[in-house]
N, C-alpha and C. Protein backbone atom coordinates (compact mmCIF):
# COMPACT_ATOMS: atom_id res chain seq x y z
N UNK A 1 0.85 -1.18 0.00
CA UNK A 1 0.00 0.00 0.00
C UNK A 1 0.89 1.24 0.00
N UNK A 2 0.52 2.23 -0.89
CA UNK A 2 1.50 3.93 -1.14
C UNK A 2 0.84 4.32 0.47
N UNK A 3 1.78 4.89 1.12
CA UNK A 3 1.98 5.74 2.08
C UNK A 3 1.68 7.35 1.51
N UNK A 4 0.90 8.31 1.82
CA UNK A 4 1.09 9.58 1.61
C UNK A 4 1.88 10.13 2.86
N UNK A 5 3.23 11.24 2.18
CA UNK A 5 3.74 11.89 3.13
C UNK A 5 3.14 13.45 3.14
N UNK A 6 2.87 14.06 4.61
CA UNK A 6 2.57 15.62 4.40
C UNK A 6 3.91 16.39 5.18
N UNK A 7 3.56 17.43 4.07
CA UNK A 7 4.38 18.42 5.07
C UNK A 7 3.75 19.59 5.10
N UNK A 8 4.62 20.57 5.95
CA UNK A 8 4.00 22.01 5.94
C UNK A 8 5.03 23.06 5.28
N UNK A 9 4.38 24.21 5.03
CA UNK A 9 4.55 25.21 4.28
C UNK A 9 4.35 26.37 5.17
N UNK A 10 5.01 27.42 6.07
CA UNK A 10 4.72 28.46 6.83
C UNK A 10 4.94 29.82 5.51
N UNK A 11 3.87 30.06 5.29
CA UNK A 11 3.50 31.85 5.10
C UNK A 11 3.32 32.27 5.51
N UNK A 12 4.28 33.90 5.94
CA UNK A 12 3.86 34.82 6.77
C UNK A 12 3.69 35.85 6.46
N UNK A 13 2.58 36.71 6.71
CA UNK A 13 1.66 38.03 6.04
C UNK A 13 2.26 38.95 6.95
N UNK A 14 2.84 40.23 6.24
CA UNK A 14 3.53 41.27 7.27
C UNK A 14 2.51 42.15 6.95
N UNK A 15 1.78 42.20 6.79
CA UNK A 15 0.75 43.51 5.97
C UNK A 15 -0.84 43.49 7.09
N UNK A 16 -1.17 44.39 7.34
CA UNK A 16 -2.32 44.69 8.25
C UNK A 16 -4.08 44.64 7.36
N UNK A 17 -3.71 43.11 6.52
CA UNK A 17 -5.15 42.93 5.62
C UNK A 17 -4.48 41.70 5.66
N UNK A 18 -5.49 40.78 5.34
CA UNK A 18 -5.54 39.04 5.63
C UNK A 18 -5.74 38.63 4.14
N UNK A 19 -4.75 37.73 3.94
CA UNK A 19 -4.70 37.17 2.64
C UNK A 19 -5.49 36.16 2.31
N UNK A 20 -5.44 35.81 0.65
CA UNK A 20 -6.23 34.74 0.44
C UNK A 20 -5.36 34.25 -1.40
N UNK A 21 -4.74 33.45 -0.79
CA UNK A 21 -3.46 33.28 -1.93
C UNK A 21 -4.04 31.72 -2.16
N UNK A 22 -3.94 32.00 -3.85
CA UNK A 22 -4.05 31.07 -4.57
C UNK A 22 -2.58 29.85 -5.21
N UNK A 23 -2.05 28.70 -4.15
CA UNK A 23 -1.10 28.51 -5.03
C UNK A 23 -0.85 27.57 -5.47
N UNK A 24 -0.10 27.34 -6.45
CA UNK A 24 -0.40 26.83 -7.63
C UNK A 24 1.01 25.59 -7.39
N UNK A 25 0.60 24.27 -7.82
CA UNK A 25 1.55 22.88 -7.78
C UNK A 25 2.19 22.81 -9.38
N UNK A 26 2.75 22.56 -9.49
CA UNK A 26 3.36 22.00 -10.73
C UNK A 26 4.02 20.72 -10.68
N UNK A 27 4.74 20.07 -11.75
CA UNK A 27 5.41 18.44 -11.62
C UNK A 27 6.22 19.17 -12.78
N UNK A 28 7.38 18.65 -12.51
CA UNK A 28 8.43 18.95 -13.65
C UNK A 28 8.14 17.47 -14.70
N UNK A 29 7.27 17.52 -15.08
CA UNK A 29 6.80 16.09 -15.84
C UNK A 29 5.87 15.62 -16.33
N UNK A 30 4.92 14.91 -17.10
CA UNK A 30 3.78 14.41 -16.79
C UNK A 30 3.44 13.00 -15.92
N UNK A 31 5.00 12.38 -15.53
CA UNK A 31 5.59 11.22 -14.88
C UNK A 31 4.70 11.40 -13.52
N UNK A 32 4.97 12.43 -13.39
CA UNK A 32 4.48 12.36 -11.14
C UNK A 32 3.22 13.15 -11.30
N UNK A 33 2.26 13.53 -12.77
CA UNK A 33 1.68 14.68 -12.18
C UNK A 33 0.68 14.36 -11.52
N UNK A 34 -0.11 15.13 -10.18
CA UNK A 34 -0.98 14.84 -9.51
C UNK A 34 -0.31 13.94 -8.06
N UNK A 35 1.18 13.59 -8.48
CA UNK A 35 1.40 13.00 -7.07
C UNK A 35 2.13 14.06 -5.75
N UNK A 36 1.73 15.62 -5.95
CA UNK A 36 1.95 16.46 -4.77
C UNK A 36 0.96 17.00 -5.03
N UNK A 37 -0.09 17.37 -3.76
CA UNK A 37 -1.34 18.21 -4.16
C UNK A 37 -1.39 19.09 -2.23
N UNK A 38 -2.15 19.77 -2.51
CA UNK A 38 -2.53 20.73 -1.60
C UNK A 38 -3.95 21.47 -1.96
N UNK A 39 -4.52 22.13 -0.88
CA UNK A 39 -5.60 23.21 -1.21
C UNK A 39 -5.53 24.32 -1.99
N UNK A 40 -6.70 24.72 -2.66
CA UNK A 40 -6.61 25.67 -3.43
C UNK A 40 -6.43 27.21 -3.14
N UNK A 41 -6.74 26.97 -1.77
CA UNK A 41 -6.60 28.18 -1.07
C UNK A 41 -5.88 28.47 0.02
N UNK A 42 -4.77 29.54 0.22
CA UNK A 42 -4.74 29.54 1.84
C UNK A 42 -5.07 30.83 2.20
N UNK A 43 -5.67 30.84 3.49
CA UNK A 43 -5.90 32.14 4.07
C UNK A 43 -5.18 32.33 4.92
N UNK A 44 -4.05 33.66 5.17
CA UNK A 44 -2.84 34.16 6.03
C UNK A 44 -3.61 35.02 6.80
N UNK A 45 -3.80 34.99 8.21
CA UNK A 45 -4.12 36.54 9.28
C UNK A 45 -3.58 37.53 8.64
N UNK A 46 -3.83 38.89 8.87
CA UNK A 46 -3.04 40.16 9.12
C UNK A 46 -2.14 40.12 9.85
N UNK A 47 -0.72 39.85 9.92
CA UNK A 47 0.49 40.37 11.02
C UNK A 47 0.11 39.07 11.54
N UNK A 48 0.16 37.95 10.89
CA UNK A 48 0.13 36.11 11.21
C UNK A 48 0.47 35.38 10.08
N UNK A 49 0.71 34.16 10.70
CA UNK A 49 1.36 32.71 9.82
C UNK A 49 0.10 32.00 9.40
N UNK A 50 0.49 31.02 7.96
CA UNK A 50 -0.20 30.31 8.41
C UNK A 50 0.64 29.16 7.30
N UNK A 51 -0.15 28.04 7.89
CA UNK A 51 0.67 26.45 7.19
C UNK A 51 -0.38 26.02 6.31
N UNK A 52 0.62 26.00 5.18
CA UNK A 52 0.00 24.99 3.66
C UNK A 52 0.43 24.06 4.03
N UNK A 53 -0.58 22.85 3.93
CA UNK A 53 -0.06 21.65 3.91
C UNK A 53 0.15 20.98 2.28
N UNK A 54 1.64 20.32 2.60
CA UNK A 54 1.20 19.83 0.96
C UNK A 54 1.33 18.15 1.22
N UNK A 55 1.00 17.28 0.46
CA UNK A 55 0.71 16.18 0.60
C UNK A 55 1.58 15.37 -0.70
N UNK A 56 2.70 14.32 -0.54
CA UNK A 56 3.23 13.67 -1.48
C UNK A 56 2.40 11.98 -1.39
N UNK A 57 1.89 11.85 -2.43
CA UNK A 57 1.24 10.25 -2.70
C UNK A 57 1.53 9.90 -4.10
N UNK A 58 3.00 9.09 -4.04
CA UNK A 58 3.82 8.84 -5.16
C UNK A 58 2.36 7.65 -5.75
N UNK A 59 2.60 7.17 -6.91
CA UNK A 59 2.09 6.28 -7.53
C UNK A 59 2.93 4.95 -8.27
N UNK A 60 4.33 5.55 -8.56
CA UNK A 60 5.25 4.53 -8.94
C UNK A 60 6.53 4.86 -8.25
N UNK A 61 6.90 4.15 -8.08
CA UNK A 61 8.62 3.89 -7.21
C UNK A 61 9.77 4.69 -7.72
N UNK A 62 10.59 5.44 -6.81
CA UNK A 62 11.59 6.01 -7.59
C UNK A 62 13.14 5.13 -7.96
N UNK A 63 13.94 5.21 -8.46
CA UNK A 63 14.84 3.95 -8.46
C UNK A 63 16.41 4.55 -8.75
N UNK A 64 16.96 3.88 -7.84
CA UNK A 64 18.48 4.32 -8.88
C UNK A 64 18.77 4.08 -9.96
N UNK A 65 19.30 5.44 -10.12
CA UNK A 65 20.00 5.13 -12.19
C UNK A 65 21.59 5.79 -11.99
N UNK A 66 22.20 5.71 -13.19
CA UNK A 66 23.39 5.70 -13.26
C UNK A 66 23.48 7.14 -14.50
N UNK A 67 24.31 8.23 -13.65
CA UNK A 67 24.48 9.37 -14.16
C UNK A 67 25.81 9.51 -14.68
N UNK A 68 26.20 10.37 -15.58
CA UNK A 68 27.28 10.77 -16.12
C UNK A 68 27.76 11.73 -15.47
N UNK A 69 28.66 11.91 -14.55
CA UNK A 69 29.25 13.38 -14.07
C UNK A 69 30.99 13.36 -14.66
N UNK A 70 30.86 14.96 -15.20
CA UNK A 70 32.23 15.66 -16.00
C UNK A 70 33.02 16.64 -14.62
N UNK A 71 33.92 16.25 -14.00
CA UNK A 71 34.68 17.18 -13.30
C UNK A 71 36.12 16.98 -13.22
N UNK A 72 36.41 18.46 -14.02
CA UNK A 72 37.82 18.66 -14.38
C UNK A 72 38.21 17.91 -15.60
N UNK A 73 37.12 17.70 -16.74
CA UNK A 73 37.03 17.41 -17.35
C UNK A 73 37.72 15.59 -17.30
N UNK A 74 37.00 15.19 -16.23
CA UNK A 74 37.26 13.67 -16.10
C UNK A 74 35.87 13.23 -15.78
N UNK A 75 35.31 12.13 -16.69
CA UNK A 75 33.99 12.03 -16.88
C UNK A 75 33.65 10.48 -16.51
N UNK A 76 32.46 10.28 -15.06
CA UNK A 76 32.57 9.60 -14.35
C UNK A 76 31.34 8.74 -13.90
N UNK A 77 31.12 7.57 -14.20
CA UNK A 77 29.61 7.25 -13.88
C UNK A 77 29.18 7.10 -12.28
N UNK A 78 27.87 7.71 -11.73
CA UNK A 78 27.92 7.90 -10.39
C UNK A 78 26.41 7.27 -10.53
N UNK A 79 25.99 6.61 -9.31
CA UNK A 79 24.83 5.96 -9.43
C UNK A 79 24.06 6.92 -7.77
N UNK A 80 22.67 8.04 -8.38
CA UNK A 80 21.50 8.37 -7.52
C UNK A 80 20.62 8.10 -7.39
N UNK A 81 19.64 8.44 -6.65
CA UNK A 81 18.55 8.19 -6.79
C UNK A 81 17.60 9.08 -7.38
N UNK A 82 16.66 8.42 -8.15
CA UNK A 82 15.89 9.49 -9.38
C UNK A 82 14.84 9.95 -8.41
N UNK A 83 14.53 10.87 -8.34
CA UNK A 83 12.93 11.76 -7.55
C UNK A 83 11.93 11.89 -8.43
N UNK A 84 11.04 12.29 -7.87
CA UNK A 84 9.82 12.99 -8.72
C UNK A 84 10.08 14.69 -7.85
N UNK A 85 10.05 15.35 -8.97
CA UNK A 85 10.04 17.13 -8.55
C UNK A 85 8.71 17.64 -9.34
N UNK A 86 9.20 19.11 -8.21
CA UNK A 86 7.88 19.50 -8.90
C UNK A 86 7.87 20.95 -8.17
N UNK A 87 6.85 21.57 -7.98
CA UNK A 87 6.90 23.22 -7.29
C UNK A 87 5.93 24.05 -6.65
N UNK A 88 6.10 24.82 -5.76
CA UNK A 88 4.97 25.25 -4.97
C UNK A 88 5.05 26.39 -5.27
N UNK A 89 4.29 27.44 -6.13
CA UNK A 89 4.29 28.79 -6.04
C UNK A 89 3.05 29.30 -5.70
N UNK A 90 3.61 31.07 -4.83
CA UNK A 90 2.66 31.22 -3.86
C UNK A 90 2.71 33.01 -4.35
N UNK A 91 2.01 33.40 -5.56
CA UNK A 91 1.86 34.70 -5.79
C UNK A 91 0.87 35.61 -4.68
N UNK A 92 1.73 36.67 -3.76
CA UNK A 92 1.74 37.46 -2.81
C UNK A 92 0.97 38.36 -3.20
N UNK A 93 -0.43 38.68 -2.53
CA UNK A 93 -1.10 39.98 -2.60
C UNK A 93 -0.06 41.27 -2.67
N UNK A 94 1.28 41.51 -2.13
CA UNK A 94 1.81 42.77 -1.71
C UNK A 94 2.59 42.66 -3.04
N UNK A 95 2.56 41.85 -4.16
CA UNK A 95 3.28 42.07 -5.47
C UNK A 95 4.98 40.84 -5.66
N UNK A 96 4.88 40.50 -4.21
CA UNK A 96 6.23 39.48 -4.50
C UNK A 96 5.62 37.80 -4.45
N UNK A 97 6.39 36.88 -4.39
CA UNK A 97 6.13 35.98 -4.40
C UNK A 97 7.09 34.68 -3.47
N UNK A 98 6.73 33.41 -3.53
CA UNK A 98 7.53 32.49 -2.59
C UNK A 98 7.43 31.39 -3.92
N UNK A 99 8.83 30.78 -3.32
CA UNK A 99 8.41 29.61 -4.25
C UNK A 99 9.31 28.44 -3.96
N UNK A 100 8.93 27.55 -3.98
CA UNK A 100 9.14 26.35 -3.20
C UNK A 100 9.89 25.39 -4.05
N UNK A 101 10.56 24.54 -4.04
CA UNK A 101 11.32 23.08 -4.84
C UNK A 101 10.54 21.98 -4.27
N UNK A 102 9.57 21.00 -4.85
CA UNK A 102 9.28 19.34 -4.29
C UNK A 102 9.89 18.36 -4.83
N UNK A 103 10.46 17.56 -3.59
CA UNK A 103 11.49 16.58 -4.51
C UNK A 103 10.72 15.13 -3.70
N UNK A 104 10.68 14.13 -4.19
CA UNK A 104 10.18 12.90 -3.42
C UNK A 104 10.57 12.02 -4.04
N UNK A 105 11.03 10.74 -3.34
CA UNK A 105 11.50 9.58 -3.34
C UNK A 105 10.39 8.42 -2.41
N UNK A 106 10.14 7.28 -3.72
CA UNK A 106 8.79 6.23 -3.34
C UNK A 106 10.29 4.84 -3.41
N UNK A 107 9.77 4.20 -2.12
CA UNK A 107 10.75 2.71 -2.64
C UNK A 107 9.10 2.05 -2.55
N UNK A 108 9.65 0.60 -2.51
CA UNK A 108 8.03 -0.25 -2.87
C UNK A 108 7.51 -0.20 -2.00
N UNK A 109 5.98 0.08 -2.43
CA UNK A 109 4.74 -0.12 -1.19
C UNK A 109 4.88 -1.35 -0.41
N UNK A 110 4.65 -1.09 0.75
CA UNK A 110 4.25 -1.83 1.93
C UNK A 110 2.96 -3.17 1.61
N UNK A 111 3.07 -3.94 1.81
CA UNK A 111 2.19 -5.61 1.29
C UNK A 111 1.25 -5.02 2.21
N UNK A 112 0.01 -5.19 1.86
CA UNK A 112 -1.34 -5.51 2.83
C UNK A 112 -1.24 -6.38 3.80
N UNK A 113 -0.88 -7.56 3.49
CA UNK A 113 -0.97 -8.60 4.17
C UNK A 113 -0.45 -9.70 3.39
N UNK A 114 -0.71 -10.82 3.95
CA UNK A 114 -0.06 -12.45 3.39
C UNK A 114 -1.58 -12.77 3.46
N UNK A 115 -1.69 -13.84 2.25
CA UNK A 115 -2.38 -14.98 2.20
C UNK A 115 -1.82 -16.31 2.82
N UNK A 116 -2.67 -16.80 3.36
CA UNK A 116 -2.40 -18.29 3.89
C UNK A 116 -3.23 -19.33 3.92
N UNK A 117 -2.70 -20.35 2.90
CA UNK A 117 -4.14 -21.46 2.67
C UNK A 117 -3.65 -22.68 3.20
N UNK A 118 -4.71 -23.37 3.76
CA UNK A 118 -4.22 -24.85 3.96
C UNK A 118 -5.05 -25.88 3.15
N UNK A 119 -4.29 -26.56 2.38
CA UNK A 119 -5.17 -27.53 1.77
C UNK A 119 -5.24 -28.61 2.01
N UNK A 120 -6.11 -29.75 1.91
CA UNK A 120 -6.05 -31.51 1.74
C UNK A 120 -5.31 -31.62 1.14
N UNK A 121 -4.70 -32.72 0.95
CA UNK A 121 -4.18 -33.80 0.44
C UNK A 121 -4.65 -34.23 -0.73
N UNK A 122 -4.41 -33.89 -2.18
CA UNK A 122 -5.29 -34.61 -3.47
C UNK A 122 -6.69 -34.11 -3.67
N UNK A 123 -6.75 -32.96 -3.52
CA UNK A 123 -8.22 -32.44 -3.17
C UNK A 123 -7.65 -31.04 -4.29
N UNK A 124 -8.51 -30.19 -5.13
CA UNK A 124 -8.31 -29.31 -5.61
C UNK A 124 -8.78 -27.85 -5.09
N UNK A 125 -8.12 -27.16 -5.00
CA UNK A 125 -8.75 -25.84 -4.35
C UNK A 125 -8.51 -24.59 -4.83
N UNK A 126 -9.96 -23.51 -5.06
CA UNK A 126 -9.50 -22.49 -5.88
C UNK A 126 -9.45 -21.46 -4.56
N UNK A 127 -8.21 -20.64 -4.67
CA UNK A 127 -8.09 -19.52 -3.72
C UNK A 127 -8.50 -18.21 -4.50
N UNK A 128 -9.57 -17.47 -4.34
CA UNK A 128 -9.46 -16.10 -4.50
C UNK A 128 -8.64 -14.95 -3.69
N UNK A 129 -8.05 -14.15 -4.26
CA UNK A 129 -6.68 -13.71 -4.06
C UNK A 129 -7.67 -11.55 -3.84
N UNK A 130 -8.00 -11.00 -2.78
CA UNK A 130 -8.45 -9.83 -3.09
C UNK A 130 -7.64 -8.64 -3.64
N UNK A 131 -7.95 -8.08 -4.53
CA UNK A 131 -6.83 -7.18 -5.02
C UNK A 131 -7.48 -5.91 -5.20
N UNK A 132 -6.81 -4.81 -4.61
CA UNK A 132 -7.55 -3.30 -4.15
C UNK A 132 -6.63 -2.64 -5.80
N UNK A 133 -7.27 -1.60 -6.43
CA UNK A 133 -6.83 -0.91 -7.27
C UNK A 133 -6.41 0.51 -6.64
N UNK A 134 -5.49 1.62 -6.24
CA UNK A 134 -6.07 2.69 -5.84
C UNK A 134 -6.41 3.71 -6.63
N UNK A 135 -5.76 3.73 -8.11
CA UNK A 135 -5.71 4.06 -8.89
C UNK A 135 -6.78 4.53 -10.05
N UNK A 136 -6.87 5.66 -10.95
CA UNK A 136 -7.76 5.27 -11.82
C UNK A 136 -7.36 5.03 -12.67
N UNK A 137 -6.29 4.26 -13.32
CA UNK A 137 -5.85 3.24 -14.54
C UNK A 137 -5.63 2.44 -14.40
N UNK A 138 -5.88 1.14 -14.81
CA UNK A 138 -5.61 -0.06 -14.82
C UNK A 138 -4.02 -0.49 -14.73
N UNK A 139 -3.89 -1.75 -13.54
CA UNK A 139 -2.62 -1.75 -13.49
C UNK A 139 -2.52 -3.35 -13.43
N UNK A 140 -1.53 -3.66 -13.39
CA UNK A 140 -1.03 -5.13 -13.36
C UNK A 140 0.03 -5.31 -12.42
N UNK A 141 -0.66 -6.58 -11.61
CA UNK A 141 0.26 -6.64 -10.23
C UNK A 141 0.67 -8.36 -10.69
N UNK A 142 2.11 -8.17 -9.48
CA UNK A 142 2.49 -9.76 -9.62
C UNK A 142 2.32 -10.49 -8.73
N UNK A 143 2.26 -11.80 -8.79
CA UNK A 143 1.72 -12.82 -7.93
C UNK A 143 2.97 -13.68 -7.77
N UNK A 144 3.17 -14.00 -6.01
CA UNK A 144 4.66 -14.99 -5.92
C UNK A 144 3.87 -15.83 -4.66
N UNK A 145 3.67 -17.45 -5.02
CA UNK A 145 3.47 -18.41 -3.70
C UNK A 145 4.54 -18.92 -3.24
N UNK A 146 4.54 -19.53 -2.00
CA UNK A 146 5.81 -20.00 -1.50
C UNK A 146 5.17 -21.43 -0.98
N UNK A 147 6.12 -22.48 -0.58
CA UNK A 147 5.68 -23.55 0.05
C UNK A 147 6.22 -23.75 1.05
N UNK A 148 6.16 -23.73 2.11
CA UNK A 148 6.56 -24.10 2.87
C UNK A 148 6.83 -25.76 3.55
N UNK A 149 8.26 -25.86 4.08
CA UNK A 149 7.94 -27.11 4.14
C UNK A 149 9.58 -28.08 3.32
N UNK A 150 9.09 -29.25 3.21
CA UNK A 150 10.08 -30.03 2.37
C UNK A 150 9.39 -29.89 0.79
N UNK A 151 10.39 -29.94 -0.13
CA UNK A 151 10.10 -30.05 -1.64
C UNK A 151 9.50 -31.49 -1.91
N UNK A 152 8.44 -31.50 -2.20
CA UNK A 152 7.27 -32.69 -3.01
C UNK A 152 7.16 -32.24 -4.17
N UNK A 153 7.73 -33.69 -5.36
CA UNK A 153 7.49 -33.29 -6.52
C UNK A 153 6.03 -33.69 -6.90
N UNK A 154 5.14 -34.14 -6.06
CA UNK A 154 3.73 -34.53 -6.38
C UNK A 154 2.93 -33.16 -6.23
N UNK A 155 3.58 -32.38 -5.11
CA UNK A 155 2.68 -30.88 -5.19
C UNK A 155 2.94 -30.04 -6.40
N UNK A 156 1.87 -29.05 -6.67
CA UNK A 156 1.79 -28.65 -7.80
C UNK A 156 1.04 -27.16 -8.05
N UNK A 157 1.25 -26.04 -8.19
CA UNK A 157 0.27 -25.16 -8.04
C UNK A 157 0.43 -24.16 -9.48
N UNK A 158 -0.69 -24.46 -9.31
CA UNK A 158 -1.43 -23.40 -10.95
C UNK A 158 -1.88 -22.21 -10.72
N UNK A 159 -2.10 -20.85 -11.43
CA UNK A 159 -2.71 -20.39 -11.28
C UNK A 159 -1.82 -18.60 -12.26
N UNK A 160 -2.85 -17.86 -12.07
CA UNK A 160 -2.01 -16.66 -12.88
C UNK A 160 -0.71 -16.22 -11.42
N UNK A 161 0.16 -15.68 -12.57
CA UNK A 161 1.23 -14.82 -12.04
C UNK A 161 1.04 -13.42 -12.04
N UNK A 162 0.39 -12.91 -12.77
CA UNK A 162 -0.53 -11.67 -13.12
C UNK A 162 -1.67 -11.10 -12.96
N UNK A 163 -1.85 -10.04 -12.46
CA UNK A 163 -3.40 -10.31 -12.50
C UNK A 163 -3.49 -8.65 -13.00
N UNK A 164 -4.74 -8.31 -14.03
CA UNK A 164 -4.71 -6.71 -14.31
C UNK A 164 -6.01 -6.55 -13.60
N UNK A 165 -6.11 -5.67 -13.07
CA UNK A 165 -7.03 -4.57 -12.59
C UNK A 165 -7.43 -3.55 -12.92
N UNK A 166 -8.70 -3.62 -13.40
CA UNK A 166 -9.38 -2.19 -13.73
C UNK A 166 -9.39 -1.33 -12.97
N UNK A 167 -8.99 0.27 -12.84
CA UNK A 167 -9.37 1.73 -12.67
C UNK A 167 -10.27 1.87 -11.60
């Protein structure tokens, strides 16, 4: 299961009239877009703070890749980790503005849970397997059983390795 992370955002209004700032998310991508969101609005006191919350709920995993870095003209492969970015801008009633960098890193979701079946002996049994989508596009998940136990070449188990899910 994706974990959403939040954080906060402190704006502070030096001006003796109470704001109502509209600000605006971006994704350096169409890769992450929609995976940092926040409200459409924040309202700042007069001569007070106040906290945007913004909310990261990656959808796919970020992963190491292997970069090219040139220094001193000696050119060197270095292995990071890739993010999803993206940006918080916060156009200021008093004519200036704030503006924020989002960077996030997803490793693999957390398992729901384990299945655990016990079967007879020579007896056939179909397990339904529940599978949550959170998504609205169809995705395809993988399926791994284990046996526990000593290796029997008489046991035998069938079934998909795949399964797609509708939206």
């Amino acid at each position: 299961m994706r974990q959403s992370n939040t954080q906060n955002v402190t704006v502070t209004n030096t001006e003796d009239r109470e704001w109502a700032i509209n600000p605006t998310i971006s994704t350096s991508g169409d890769d992450c877009k929609g995976y940092f969101t926040g409200k459409s609005t924040l309202i700042v006191p007069a001569k007070g703070t106040a906290q945007y919350e913004v909310v990261y709920t990656p959808k796919t995993m970020t992963k190491m890749i292997t970069v090219k870095k040139t220094e001193n003209e000696v050119e060197t492969e270095v292995e990071e980790m890739q993010t999803h970015k993206g940006g918080l801008f916060f156009p200021l009633p008093n004519g200036t503005a704030l503006l924020y960098s989002l960077i996030g890193t997803a490793n693999e979701p957390e398992a729901e849970g384990n299945l655990t079946e016990t079967v007879v002996a020579k007896k056939a049994k179909s397990i339904i397997v529940p599978i949550k989508n959170w998504s609205r596009e169809s995705q395809r998940f993988s399926a791994v059983w284990e046996v526990e136990g000593e290796e029997d070449p008489a046991l035998f188990i069938r079934g998909a390795k795949t399964f797609d899910v509708g939206g």
